[in-house]
C-alpha atoms as a PDB file:
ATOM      1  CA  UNK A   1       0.000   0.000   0.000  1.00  0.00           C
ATOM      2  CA  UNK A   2       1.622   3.192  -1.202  1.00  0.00           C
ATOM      3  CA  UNK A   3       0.048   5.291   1.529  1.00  0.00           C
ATOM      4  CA  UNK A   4       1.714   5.905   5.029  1.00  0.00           C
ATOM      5  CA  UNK A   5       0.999   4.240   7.723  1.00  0.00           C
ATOM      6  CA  UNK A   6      -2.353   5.485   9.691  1.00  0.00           C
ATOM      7  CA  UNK A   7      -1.990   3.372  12.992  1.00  0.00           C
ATOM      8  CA  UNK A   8      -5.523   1.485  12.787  1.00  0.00           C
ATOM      9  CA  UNK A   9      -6.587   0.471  16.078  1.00  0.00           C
ATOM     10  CA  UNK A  10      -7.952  -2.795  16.731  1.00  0.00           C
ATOM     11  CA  UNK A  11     -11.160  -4.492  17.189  1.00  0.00           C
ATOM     12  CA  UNK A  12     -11.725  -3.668  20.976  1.00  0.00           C
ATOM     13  CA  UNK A  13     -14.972  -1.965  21.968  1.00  0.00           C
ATOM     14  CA  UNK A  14     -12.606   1.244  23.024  1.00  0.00           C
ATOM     15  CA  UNK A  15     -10.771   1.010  19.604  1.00  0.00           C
ATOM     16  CA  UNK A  16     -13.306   0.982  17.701  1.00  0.00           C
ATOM     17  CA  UNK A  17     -14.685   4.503  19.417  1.00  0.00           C
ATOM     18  CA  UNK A  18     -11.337   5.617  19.050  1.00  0.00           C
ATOM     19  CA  UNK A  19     -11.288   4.671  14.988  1.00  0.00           C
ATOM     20  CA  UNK A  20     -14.521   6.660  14.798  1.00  0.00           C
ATOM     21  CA  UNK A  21     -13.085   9.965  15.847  1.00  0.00           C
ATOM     22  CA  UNK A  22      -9.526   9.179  13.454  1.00  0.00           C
ATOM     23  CA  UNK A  23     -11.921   8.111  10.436  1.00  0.00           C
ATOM     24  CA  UNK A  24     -13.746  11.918  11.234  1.00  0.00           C
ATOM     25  CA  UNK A  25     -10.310  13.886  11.738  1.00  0.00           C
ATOM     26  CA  UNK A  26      -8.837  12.150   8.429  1.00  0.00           C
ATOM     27  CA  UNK A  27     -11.979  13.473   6.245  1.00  0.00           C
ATOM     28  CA  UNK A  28     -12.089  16.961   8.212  1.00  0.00           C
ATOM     29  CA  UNK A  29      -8.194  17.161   7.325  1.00  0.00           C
ATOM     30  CA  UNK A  30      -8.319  16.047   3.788  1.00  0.00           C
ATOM     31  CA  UNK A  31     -11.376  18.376   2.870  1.00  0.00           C
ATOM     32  CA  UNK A  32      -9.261  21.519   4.327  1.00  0.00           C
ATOM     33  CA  UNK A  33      -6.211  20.461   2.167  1.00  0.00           C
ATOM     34  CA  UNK A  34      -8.370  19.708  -1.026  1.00  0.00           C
ATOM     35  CA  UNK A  35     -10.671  22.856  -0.425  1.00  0.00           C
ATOM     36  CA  UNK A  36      -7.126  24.648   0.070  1.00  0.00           C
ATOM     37  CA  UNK A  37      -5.506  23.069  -3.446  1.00  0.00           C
ATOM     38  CA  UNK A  38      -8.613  24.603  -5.558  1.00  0.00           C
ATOM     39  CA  UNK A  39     -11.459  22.357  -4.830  1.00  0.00           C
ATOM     40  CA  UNK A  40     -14.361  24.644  -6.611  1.00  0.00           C
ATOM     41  CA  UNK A  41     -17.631  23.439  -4.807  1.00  0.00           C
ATOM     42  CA  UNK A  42     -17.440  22.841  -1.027  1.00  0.00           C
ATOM     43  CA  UNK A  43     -20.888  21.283  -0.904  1.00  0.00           C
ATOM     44  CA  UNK A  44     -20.248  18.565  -3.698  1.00  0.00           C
ATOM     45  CA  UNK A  45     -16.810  17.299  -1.744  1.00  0.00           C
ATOM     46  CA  UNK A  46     -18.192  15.142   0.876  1.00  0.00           C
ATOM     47  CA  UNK A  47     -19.688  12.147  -1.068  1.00  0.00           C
ATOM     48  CA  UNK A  48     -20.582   8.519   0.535  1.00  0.00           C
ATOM     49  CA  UNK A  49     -17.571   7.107  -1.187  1.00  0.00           C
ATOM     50  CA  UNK A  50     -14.878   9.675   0.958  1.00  0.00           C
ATOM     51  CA  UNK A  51     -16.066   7.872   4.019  1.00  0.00           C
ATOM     52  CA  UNK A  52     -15.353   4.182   2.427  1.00  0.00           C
ATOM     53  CA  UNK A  53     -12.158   5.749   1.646  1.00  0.00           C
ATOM     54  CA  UNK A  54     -11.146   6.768   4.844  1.00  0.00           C
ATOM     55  CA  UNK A  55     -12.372   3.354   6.513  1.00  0.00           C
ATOM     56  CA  UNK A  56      -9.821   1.982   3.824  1.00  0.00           C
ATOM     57  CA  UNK A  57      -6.813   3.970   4.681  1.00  0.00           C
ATOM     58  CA  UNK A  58      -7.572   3.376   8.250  1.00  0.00           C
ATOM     59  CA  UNK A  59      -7.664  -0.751   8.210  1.00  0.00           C
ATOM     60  CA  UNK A  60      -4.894  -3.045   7.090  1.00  0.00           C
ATOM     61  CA  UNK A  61      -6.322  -3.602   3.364  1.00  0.00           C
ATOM     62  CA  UNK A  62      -5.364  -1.584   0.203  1.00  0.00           C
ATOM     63  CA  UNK A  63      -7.481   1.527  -0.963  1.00  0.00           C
ATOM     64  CA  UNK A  64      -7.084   0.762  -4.797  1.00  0.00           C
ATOM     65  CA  UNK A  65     -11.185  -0.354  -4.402  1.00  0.00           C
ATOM     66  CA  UNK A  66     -12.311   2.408  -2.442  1.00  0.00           C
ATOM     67  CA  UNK A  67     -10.612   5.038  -4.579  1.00  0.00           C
ATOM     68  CA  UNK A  68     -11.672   3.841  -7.264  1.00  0.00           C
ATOM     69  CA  UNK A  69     -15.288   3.695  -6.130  1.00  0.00           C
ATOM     70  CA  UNK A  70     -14.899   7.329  -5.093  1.00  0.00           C
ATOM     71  CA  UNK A  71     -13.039   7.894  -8.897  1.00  0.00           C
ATOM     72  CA  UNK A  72     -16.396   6.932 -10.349  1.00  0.00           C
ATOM     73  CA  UNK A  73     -18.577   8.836  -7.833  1.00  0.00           C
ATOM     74  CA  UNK A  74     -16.707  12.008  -8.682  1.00  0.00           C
ATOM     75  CA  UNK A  75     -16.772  11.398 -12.548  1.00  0.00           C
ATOM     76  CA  UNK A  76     -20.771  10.748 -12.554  1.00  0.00           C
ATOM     77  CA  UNK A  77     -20.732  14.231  -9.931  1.00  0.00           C
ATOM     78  CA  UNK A  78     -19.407  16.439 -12.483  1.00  0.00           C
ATOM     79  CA  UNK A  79     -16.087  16.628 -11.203  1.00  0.00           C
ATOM     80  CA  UNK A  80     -12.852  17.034 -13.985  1.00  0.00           C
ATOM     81  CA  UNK A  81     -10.167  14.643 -13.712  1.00  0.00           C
ATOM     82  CA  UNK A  82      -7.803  17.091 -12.836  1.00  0.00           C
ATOM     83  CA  UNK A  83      -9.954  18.184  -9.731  1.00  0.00           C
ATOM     84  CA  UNK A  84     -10.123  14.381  -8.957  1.00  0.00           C
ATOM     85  CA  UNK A  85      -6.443  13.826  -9.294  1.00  0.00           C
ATOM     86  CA  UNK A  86      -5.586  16.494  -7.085  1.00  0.00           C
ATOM     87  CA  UNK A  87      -8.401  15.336  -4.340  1.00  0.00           C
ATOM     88  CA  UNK A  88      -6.302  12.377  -4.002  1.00  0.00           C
ATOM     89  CA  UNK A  89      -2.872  14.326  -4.406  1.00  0.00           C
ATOM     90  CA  UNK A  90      -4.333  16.120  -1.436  1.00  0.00           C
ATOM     91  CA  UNK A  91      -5.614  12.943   0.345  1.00  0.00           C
ATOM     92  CA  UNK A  92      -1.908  11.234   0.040  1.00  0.00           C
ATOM     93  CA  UNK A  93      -0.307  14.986   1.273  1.00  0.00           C
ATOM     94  CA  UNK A  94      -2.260  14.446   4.356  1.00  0.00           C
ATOM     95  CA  UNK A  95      -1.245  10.910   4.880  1.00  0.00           C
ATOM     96  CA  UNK A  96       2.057  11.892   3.990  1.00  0.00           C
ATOM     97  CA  UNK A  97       2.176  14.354   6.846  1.00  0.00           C
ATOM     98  CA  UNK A  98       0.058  13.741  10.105  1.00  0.00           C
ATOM     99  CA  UNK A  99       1.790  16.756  11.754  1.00  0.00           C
ATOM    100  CA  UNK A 100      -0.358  19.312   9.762  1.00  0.00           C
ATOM    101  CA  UNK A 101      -3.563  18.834  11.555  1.00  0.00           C
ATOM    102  CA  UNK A 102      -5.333  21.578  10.195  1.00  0.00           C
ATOM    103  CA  UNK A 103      -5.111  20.226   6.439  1.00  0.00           C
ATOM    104  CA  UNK A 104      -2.244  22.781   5.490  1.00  0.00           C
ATOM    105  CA  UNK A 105      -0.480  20.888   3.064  1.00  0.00           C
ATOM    106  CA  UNK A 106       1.056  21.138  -0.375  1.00  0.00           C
ATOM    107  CA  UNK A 107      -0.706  18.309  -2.372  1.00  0.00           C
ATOM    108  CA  UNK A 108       1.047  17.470  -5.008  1.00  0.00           C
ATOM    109  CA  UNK A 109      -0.203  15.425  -7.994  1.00  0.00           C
ATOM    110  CA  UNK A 110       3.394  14.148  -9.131  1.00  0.00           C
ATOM    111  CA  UNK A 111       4.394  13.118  -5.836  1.00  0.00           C
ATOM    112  CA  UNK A 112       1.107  10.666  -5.570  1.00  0.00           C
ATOM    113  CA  UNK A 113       2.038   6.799  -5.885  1.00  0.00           C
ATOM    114  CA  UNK A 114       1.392   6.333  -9.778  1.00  0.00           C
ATOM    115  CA  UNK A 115      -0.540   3.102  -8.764  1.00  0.00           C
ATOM    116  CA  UNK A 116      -3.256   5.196  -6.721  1.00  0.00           C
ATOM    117  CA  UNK A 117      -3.413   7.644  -9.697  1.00  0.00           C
ATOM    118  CA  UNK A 118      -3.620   5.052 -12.377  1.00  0.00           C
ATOM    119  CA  UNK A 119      -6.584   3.626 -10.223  1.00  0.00           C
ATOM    120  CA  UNK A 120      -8.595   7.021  -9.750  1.00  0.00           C
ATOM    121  CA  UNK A 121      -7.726   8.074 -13.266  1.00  0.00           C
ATOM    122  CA  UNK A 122      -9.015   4.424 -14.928  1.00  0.00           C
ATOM    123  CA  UNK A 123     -12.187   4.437 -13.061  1.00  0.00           C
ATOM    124  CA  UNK A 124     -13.250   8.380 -13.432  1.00  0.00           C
ATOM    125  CA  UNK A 125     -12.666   7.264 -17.156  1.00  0.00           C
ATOM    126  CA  UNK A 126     -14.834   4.589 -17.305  1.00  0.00           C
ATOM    127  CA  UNK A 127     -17.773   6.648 -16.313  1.00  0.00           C
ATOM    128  CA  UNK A 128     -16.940   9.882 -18.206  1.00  0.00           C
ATOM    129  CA  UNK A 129     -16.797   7.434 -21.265  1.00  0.00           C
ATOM    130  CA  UNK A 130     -20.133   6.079 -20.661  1.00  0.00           C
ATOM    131  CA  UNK A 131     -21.681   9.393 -20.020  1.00  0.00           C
ATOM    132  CA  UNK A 132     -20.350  10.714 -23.604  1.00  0.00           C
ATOM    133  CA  UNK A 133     -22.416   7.481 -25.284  1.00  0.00           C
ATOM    134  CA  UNK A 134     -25.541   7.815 -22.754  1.00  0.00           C
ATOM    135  CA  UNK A 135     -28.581   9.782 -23.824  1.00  0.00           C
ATOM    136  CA  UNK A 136     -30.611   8.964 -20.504  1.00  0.00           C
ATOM    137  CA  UNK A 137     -29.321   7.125 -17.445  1.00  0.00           C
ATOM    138  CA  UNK A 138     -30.917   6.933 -14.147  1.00  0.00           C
ATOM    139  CA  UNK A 139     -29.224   8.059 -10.803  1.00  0.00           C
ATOM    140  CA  UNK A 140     -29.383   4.643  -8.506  1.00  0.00           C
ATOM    141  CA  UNK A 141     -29.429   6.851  -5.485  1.00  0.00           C
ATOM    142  CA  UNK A 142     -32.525   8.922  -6.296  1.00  0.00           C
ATOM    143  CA  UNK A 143     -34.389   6.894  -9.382  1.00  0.00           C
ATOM    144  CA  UNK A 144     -34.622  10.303 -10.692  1.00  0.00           C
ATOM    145  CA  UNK A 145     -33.370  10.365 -14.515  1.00  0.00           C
ATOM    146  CA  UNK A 146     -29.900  11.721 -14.088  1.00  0.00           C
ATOM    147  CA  UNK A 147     -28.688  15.353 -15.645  1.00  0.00           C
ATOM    148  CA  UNK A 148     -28.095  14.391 -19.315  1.00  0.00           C
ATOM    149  CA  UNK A 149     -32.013  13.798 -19.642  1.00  0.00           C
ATOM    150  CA  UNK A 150     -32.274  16.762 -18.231  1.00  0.00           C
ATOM    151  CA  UNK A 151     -29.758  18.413 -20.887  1.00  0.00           C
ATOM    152  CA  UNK A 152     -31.666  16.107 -24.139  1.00  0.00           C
ATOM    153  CA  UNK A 153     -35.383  17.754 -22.813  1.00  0.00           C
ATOM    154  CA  UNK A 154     -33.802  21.192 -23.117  1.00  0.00           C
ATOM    155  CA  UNK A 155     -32.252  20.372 -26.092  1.00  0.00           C
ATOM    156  CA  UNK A 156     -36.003  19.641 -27.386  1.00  0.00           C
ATOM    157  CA  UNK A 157     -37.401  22.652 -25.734  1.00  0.00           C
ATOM    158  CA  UNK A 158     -34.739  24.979 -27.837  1.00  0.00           C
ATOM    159  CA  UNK A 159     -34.622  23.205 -31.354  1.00  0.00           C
ATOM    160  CA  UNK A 160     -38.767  23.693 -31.161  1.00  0.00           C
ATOM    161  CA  UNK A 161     -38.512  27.080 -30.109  1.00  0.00           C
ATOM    162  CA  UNK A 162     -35.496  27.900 -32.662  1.00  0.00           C
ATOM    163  CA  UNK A 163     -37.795  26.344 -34.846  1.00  0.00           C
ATOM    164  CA  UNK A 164     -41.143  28.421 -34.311  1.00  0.00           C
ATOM    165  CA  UNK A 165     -39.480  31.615 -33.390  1.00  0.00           C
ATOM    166  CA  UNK A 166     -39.735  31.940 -29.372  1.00  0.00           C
ATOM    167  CA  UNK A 167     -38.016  31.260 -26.647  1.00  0.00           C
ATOM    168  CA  UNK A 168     -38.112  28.000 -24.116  1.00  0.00           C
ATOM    169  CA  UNK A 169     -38.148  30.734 -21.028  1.00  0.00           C
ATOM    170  CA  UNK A 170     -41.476  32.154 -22.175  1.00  0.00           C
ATOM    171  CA  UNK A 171     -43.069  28.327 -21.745  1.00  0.00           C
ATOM    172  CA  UNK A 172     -40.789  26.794 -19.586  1.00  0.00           C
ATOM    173  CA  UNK A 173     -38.861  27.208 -15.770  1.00  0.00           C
ATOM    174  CA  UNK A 174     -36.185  25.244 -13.789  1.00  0.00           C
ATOM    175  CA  UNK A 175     -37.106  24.670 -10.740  1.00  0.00           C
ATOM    176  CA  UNK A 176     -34.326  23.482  -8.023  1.00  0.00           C
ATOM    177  CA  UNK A 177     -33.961  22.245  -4.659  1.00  0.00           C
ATOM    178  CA  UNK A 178     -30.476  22.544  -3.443  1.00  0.00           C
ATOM    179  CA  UNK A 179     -29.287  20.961  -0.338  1.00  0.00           C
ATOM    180  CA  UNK A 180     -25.728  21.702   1.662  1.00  0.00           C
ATOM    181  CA  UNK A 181     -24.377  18.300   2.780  1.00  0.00           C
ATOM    182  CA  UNK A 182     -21.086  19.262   3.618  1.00  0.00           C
ATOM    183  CA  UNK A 183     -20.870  18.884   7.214  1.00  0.00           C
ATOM    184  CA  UNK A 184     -22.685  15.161   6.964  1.00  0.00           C
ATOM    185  CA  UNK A 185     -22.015  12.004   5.447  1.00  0.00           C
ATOM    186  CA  UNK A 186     -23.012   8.257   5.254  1.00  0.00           C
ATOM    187  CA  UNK A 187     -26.907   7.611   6.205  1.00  0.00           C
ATOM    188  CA  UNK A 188     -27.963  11.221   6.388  1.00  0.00           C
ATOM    189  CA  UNK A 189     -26.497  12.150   3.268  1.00  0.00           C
ATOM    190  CA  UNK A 190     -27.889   9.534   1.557  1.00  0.00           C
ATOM    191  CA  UNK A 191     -31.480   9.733   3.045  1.00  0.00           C
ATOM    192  CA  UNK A 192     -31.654  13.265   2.507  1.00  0.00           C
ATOM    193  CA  UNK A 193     -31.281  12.759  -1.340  1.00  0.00           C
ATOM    194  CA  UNK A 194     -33.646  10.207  -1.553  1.00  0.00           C
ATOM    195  CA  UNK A 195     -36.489  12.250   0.317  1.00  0.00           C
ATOM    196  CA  UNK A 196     -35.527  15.403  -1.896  1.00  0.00           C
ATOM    197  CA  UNK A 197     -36.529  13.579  -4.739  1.00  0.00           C
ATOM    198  CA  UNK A 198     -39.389  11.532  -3.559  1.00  0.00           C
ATOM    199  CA  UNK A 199     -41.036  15.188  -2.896  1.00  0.00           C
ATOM    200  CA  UNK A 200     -40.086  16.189  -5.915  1.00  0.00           C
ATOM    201  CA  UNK A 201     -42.225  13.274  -7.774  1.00  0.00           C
ATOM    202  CA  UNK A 202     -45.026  14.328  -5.795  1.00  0.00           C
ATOM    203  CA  UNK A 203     -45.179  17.319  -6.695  1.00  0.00           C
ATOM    204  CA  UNK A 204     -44.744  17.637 -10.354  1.00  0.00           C
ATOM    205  CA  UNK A 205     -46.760  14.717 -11.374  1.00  0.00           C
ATOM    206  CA  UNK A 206     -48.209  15.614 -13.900  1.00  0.00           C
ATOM    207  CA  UNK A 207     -45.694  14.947 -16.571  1.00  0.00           C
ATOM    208  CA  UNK A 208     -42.740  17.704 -16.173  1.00  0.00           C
ATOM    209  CA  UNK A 209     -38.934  16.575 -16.399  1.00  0.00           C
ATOM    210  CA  UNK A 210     -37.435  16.117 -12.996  1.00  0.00           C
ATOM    211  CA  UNK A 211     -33.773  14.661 -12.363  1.00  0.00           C
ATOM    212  CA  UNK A 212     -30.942  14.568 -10.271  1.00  0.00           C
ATOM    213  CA  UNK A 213     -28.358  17.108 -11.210  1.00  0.00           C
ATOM    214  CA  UNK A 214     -26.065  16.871  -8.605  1.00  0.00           C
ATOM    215  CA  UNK A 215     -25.204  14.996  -5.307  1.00  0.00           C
ATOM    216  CA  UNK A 216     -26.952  17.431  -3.403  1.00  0.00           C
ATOM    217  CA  UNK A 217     -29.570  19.024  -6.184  1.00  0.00           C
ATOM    218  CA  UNK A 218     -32.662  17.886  -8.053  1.00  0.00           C
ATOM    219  CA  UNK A 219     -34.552  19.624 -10.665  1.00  0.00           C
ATOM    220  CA  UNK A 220     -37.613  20.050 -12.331  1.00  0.00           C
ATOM    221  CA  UNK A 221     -38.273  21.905 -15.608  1.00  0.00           C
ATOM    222  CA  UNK A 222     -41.817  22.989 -15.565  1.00  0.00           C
ATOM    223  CA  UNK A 223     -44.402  25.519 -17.581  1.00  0.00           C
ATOM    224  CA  UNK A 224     -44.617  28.734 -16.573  1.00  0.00           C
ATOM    225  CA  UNK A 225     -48.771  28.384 -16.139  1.00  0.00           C
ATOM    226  CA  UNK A 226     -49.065  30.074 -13.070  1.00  0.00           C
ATOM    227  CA  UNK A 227     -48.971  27.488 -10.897  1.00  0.00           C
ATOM    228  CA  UNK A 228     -44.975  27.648 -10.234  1.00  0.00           C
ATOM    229  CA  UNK A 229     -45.381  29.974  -6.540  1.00  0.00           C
ATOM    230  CA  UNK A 230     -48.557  27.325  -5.075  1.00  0.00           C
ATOM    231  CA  UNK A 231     -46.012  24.349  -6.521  1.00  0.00           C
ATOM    232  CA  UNK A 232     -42.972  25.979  -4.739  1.00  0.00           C
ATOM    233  CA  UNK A 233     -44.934  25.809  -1.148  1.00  0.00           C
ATOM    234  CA  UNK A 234     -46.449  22.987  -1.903  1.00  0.00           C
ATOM    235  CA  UNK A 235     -42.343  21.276  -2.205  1.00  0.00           C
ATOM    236  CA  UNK A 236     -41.260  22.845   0.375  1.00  0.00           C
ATOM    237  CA  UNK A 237     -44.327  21.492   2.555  1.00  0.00           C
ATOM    238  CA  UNK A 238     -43.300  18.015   1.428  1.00  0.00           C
ATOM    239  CA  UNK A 239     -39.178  18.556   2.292  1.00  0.00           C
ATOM    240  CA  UNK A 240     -39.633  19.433   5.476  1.00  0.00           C
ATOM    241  CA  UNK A 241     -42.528  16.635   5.883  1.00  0.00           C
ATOM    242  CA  UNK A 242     -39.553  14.171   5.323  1.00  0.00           C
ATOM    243  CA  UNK A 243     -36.654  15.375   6.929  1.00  0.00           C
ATOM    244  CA  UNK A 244     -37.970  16.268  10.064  1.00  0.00           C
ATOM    245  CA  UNK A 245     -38.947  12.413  10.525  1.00  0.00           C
ATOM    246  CA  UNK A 246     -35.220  11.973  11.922  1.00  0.00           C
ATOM    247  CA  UNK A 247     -33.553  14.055  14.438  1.00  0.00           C
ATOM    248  CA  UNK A 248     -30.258  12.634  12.646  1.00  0.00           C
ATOM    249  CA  UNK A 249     -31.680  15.025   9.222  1.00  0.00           C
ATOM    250  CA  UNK A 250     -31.388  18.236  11.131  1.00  0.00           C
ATOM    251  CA  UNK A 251     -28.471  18.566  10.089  1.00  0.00           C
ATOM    252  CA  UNK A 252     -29.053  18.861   6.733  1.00  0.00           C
ATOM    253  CA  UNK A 253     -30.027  21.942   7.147  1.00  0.00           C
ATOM    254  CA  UNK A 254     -33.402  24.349   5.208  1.00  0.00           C
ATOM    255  CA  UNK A 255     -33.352  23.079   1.713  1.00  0.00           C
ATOM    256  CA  UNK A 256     -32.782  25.835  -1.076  1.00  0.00           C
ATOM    257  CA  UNK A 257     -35.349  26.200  -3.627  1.00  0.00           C
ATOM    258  CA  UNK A 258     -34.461  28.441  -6.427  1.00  0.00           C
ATOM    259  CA  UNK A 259     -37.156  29.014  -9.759  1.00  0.00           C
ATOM    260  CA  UNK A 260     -34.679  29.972 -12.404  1.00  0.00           C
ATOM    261  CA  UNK A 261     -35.272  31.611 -15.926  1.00  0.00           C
ATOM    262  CA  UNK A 262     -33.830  29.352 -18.348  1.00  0.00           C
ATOM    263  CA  UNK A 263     -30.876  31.042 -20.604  1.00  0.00           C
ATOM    264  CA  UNK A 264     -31.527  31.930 -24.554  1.00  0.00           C
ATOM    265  CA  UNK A 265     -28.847  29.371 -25.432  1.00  0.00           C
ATOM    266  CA  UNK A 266     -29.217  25.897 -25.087  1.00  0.00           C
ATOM    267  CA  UNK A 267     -25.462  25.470 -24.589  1.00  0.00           C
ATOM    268  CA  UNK A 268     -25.705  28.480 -21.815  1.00  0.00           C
ATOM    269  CA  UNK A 269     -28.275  26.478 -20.399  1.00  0.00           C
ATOM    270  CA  UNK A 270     -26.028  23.010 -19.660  1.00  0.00           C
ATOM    271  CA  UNK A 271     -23.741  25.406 -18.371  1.00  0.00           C
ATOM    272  CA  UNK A 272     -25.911  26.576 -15.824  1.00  0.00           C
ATOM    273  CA  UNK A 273     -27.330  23.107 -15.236  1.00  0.00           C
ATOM    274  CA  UNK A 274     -23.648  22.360 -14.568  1.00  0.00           C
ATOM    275  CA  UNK A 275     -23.229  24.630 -11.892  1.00  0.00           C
ATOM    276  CA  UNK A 276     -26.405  24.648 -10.138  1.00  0.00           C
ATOM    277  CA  UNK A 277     -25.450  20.509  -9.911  1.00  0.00           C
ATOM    278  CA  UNK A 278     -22.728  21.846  -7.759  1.00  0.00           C
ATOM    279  CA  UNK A 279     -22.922  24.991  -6.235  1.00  0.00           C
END
């Protein structure tokens, strides 16, 4: 294992308490360092897979898997490979000194084990290859369709309009619910998503296009009919119906929901899609 030693404690009842609060102070320290090298949306960093990651590092196996798990995660998030690459250059900086506690390091992509970036750098392929030949996929987290539906029904809604001389914000809004998920991980995180969306299907019904756009933000692209304030109550009704069922979801925190006027370009419009998935 081309990572420095961590020091993980055994399988005592005390050890294991004790492995909960280094697995915590590992992902608080590599966030700070990979925030610190450039990383460009805080809320997007802290994914299910960083935890397996840090349970990796932490025991006696390899974390070739778990990287590569989190490779993928990233990849299907949005993030670039560089921005990958240098989340693990800052993971191994870290690792590589357990003196700077606060996450000030110097990550440095050339001076990660070429083994751990030949992992990340196969599996964020993989998915960013699959994505390019994909017209509609859907997000196993949510069951929402995932963001390039999203991106083919606007690509409709602006060939139509091109074609009949208006403009897809005169019929059409997006409509997003935005969550920040950086200070929790693991079963929160997860069930947070998964009630976002489920009151997002019961609210627009009625045939709109709703997916997941980002690992903390779902969508819905619905007609500007007047209904889009009574709809907007009606969501947030439903989100905080769910996530006040579990003390453990207050810390998720007031979802954001944003009604957005859709661009006059369609290729403006992925943009924005692109950074409303992580912002």
């Amino acid at each position: 294992m081309d990572v420095p030693a961590t020091g993980a404690p055994s399988r005592g009842s005390s050890s294991w308490v004790d492995r909960d609060g280094r697995l915590r102070a590992l992902r608080a320290r590599w966030r700070a360092a990979s925030l610190a090298s450039g990383w460009r949306f805080p809320s997007d960093w802290a994914l299910p897979e960083v935890d397996l990651v840090c349970v990796a590092v932490l025991s006696d196996g390899g974390p070739e898997t778990a990287l590569a798990g989190l490779a993928r995660a990233r990849a299907a998030a949005g993030a670039g490979l560089a921005e990958t690459l240098t989340d693990l250059a800052a993971l191994h900086a870290v690792l590589a000194d357990p003196e700077a506690v606060d996450g000030f390091v110097a990550p440095d992509v050339d001076a990660t084990p070429s083994r751990l970036l030949r992992v990340t750098a196969v599996a964020w392929a993989d998915v960013a290859m699959d994505q390019l030949s994909t017209i509609e996929v859907t997000d196993p987290l949510t069951g929402l369709p995932t963001v390039a539906y999203l991106r083919t029904r606007l690509g409709e809604l602006y060939r139509r309009a091109r074609r009949h001389g208006g403009r897809p914000s005169d019929e059409h809004t997006l409509l997003v619910v935005s969550m920040d998920l950086s200070k929790v991980g693991g079963w929160p995180r997860l069930t947070s998503m998964i009630l976002a969306a489920d009151a997002l299907r019961a609210v627009f019904d009625s045939g709109e296009s709703v997916a997941s756009i980002g690992p903390s933000a779902v969508a819905a692209l619905v007609p500007r009919d007047g209904g889009i304030a009574a709809n907007a109550v009606l969501l947030r009704r439903e989100l905080n119906d769910r996530l006040s069922v579990d003390a453990q979801l207050h810390e998720v925190g007031q979802p954001r929901i944003r009604v957005i006027r859709l661009p006059d370009d369609h290729d403006a419009a992925c943009e924005l899609l692109g950074r409303l998935g992580r912002a």
